[in-house]
N, C-alpha and C. Protein backbone atom coordinates (compact mmCIF):
# COMPACT_ATOMS: atom_id res chain seq x y z
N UNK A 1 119.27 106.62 137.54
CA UNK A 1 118.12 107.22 136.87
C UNK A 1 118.59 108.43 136.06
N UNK A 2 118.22 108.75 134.95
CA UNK A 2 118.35 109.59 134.03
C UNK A 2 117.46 111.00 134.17
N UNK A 3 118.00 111.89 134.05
CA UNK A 3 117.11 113.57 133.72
C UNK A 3 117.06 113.65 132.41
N UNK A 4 116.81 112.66 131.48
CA UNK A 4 116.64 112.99 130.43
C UNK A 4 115.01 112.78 130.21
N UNK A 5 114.64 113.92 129.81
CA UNK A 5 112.82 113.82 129.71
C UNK A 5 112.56 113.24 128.36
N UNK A 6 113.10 114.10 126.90
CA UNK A 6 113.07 114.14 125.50
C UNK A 6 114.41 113.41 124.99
N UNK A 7 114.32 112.74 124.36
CA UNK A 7 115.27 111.76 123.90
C UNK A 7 114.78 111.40 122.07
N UNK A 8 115.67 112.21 121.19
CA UNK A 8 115.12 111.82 119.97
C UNK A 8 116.36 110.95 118.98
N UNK A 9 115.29 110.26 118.76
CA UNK A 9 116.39 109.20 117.93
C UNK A 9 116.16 109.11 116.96
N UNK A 10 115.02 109.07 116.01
CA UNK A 10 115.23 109.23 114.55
C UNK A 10 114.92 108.29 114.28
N UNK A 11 114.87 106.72 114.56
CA UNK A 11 114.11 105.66 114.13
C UNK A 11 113.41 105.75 113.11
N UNK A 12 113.54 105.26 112.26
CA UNK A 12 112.31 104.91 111.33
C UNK A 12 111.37 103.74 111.09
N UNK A 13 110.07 104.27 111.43
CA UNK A 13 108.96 103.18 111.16
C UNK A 13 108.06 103.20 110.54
N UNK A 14 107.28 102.09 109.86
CA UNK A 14 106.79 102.51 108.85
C UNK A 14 105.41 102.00 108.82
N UNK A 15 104.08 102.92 108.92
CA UNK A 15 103.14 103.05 109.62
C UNK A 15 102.52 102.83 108.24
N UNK A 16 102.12 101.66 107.56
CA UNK A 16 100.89 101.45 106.12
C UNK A 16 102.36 101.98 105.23
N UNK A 17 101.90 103.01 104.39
CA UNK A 17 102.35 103.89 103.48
C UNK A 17 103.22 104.89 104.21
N UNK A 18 103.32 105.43 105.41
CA UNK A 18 103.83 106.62 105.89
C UNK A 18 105.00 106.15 107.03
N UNK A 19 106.11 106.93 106.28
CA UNK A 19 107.28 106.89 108.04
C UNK A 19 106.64 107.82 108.78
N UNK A 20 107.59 107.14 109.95
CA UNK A 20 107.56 108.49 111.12
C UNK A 20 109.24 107.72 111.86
N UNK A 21 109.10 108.77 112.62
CA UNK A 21 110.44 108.83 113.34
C UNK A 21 110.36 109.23 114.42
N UNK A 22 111.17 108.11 115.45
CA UNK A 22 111.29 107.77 116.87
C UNK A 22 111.84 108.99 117.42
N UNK A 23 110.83 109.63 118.69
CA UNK A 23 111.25 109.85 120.00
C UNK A 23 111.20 109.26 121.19
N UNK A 24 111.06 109.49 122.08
CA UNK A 24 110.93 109.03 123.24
C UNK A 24 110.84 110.04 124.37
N UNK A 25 110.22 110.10 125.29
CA UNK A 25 109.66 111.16 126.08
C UNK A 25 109.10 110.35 127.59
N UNK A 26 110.41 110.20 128.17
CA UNK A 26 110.54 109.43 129.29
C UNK A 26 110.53 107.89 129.05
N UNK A 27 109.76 106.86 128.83
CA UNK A 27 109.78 105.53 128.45
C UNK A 27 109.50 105.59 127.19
N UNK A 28 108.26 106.49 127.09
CA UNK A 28 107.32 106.19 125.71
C UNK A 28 107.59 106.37 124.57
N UNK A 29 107.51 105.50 123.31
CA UNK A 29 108.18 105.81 122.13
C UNK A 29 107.15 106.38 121.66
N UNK A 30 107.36 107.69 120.61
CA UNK A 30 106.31 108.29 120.20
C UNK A 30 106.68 108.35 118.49
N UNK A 31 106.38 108.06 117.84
CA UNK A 31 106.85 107.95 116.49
C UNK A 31 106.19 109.25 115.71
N UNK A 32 106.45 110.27 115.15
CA UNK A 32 106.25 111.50 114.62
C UNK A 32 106.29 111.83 112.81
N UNK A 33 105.36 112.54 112.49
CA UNK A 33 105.18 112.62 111.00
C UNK A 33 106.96 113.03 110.74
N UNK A 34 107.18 113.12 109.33
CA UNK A 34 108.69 113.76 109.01
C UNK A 34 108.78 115.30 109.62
N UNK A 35 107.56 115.92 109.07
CA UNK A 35 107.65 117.22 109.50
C UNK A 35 107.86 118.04 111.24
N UNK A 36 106.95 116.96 111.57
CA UNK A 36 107.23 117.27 112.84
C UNK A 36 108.42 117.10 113.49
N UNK A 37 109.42 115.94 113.33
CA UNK A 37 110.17 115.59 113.65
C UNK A 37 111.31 116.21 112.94
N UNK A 38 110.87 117.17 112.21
CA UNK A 38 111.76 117.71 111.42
C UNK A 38 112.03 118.79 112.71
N UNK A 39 110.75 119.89 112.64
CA UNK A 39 110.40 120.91 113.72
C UNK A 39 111.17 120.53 115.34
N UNK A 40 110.50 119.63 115.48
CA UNK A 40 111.27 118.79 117.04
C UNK A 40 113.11 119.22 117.29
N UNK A 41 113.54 118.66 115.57
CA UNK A 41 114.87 118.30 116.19
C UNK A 41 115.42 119.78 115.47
N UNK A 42 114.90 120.99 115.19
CA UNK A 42 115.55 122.00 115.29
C UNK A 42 115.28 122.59 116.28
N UNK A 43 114.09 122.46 117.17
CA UNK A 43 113.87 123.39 118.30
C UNK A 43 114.83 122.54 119.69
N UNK A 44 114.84 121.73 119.55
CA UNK A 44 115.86 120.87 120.59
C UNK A 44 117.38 121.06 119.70
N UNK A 45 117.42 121.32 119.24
CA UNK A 45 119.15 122.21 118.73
C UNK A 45 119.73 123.72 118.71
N UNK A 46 118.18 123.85 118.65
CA UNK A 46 118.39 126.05 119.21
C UNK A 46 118.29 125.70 120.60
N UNK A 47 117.88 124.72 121.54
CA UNK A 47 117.79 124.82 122.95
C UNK A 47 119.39 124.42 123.33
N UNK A 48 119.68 122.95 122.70
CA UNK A 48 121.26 122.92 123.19
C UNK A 48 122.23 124.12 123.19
N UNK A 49 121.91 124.62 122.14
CA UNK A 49 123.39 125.55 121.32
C UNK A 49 122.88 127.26 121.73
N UNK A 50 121.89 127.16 122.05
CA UNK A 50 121.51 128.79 122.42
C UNK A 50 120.06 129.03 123.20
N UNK A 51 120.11 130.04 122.95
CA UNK A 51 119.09 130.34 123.90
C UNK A 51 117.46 129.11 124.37
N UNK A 52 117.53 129.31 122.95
CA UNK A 52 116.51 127.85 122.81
C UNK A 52 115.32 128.25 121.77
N UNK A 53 115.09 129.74 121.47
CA UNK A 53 114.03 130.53 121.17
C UNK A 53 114.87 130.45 119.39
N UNK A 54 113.80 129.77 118.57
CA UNK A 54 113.82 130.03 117.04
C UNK A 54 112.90 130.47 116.48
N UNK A 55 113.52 131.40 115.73
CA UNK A 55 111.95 132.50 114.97
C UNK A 55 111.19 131.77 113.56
N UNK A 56 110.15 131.70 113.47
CA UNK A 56 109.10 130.63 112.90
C UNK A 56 110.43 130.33 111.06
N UNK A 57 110.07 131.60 111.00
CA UNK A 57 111.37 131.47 109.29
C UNK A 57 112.36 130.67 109.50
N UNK A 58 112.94 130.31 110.50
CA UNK A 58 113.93 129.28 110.42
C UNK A 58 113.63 128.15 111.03
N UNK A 59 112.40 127.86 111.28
CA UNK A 59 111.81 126.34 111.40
C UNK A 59 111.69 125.70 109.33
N UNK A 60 111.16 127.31 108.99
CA UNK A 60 110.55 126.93 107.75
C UNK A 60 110.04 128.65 106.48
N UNK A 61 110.10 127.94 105.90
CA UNK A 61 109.75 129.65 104.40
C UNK A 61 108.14 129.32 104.21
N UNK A 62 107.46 128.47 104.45
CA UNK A 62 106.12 128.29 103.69
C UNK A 62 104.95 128.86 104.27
N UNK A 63 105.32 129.40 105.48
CA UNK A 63 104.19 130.21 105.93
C UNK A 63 103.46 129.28 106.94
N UNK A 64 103.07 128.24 106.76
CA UNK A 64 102.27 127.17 107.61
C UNK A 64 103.04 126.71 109.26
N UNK A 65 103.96 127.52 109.44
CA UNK A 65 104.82 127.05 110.62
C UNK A 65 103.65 127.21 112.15
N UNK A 66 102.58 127.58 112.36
CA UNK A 66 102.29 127.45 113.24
C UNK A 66 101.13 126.37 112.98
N UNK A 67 100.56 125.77 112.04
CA UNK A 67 99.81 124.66 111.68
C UNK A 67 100.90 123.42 112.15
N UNK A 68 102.31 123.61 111.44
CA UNK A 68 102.76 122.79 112.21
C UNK A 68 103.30 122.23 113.00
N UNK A 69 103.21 123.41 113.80
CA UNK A 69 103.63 123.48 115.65
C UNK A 69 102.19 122.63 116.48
N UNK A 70 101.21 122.87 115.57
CA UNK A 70 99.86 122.65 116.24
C UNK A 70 99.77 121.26 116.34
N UNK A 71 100.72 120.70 114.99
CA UNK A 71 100.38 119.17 114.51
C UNK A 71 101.41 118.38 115.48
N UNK A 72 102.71 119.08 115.98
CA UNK A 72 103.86 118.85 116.67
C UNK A 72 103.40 118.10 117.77
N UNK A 73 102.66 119.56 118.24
CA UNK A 73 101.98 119.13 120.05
C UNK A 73 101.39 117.97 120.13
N UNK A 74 100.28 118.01 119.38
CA UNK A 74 99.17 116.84 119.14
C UNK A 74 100.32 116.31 119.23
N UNK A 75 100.92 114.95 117.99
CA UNK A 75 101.66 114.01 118.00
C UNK A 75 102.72 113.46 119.16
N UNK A 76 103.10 114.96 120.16
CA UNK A 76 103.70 114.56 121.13
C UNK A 76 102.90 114.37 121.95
N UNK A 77 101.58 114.67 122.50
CA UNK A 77 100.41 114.39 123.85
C UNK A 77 100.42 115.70 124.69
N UNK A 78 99.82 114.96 125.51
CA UNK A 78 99.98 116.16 126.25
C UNK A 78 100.96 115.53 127.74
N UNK A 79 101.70 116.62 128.09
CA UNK A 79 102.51 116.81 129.33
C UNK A 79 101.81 115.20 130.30
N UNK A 80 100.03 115.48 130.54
CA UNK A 80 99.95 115.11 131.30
C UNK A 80 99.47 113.31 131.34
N UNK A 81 99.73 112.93 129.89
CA UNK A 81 99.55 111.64 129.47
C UNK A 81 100.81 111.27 130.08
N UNK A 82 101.76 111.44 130.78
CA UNK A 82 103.28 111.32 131.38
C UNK A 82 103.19 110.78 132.27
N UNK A 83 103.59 109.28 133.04
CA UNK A 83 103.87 109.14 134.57
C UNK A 83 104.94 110.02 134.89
N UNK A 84 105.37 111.15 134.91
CA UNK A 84 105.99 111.62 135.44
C UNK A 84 106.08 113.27 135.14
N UNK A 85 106.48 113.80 136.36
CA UNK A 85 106.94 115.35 136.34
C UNK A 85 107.45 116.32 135.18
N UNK A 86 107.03 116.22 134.07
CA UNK A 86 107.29 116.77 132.22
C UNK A 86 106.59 118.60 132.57
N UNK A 87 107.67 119.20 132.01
CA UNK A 87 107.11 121.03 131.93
C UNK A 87 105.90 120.80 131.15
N UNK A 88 105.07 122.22 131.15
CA UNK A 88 103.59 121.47 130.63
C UNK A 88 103.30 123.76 130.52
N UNK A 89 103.56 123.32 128.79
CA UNK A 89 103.65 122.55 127.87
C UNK A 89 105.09 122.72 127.19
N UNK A 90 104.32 121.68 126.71
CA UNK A 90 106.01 121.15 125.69
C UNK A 90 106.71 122.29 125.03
N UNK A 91 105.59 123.07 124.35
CA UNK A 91 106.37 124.38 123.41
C UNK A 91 106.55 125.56 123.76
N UNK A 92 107.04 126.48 124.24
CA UNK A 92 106.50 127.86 124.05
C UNK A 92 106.46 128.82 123.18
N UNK A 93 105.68 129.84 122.90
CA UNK A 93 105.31 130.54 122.02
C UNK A 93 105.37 132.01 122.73
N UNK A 94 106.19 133.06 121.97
CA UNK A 94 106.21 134.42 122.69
C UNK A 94 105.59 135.31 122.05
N UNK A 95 104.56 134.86 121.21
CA UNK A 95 104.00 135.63 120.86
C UNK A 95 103.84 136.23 119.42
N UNK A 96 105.59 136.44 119.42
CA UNK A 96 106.13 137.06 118.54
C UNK A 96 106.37 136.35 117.04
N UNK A 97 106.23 134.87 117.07
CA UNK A 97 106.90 134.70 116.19
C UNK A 97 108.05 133.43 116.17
N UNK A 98 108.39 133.30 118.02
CA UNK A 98 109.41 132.37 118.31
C UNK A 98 109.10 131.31 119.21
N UNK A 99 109.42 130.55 118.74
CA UNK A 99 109.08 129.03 119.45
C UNK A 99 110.37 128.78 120.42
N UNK A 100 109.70 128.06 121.24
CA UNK A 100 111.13 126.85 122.34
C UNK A 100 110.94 126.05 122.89
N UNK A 101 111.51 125.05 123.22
CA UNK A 101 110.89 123.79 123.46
C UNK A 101 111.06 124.01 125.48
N UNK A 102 110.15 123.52 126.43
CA UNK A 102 110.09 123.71 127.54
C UNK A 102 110.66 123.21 128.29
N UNK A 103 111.96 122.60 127.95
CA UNK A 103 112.75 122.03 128.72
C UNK A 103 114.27 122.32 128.98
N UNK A 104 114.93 121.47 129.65
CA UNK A 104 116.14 122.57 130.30
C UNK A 104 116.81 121.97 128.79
N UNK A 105 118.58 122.17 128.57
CA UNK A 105 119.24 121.85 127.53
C UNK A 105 119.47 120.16 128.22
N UNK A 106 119.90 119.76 129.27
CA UNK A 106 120.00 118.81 130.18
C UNK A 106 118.70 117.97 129.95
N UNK A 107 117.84 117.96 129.71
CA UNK A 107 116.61 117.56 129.77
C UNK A 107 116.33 116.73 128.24
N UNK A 108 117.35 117.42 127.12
CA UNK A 108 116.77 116.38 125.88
C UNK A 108 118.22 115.98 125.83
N UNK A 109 118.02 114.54 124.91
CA UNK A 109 119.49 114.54 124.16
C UNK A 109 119.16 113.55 122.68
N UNK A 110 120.30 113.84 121.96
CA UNK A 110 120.34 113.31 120.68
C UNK A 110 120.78 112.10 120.44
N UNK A 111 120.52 110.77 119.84
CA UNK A 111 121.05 109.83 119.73
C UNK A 111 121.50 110.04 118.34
N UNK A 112 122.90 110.20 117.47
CA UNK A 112 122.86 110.60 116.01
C UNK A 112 122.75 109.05 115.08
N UNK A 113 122.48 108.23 115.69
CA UNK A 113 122.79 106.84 114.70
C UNK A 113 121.79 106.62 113.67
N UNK A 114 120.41 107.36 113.59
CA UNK A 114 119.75 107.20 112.65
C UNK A 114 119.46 108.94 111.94
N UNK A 115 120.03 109.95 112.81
CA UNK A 115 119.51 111.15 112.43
C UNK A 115 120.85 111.22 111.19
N UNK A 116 121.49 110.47 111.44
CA UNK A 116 122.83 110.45 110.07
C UNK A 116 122.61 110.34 108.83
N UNK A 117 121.39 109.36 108.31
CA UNK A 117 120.96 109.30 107.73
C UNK A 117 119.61 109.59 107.08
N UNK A 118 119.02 110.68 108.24
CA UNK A 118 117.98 111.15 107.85
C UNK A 118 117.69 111.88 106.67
N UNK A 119 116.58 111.81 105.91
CA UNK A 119 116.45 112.20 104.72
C UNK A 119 116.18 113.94 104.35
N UNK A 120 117.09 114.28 105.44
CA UNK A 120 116.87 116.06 105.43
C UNK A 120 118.18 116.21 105.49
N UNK A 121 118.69 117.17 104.76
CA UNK A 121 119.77 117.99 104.49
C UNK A 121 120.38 118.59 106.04
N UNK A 122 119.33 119.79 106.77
CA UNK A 122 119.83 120.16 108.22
C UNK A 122 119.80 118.90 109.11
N UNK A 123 118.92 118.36 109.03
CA UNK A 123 118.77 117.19 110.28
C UNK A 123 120.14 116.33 110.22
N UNK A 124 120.66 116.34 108.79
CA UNK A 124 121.59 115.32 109.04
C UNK A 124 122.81 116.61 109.28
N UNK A 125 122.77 117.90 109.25
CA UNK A 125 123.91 118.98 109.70
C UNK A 125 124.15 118.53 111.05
N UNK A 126 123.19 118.66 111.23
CA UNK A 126 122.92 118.68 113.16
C UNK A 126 123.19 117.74 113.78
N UNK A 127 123.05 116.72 113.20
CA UNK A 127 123.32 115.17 113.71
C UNK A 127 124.71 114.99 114.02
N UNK A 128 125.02 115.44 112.53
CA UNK A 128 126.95 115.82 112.48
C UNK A 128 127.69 116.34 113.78
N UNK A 129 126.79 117.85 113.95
CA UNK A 129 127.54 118.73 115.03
C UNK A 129 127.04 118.08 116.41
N UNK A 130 126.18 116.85 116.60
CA UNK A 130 125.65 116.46 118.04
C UNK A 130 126.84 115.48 117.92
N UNK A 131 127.29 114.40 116.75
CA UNK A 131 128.43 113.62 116.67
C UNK A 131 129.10 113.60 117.36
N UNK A 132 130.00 115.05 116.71
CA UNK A 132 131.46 115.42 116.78
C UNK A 132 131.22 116.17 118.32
N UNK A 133 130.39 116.59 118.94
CA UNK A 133 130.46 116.96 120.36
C UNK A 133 130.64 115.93 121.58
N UNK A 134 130.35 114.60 120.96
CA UNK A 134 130.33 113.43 122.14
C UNK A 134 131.84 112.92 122.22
């Protein structure tokens, strides 16, 4: 059995007119707007590589970063839609300005086979540096 709670893979599917892109959050595949999944896989990369806590400006410059923390949650559920034991809630917020995702570093991991080609400049940085670490 696995301790992996958050598991993002990057999948792409294509919902009418709109992608989204595969996570997974214990069994369940949860497929996520770009943006969110944009948000997702930098706050699960400040959690691997540091503390875990990223200040809203480096999610994003446009000002709207807590609209789309709001849209994040939604799309992921809530904790307690989970058969199983998930921190609750998913994000934290200090108040200040800085987000983190509620789980240990042990708790998510990266699959890079589709984040390689993701259509974002950092996402595919990151994908790189999750690569070259395995």
């Amino acid at each position: 059995m696995t301790n992996k709670i958050l598991t993002i893979t990057g999948r792409p599917k294509r919902f009418g007119r709109l992608d989204r892109y595969e996570i997974r959050i214990m069994d369940t595949h949860i497929y996520l707007t770009g943006k969110s999944f944009s948000y997702l896989v930098k706050l699960a990369n400040a959690l691997k590589s540091g503390t875990g806590w990223i200040h809203k400006h480096d999610l994003a410059h446009d000002g709207l970063q807590s609209r789309y923390i709001y849209n994040l949650k939604r799309e992921m559920g809530s904790p307690r839609d989970y058969d199983a034991p998930i921190p609750s809630p998913f994000i934290l917020n200090d108040r200040d300005g800085n987000y983190k995702l509620n789980f240990t570093p042990g708790q998510v991991a990266f699959e890079p086979e589709y984040l390689l080609s993701f259509p974002d400049w950092e996402i595919n940085q990151i994908a790189r540096e999750v690569s070259n670490e395995k």
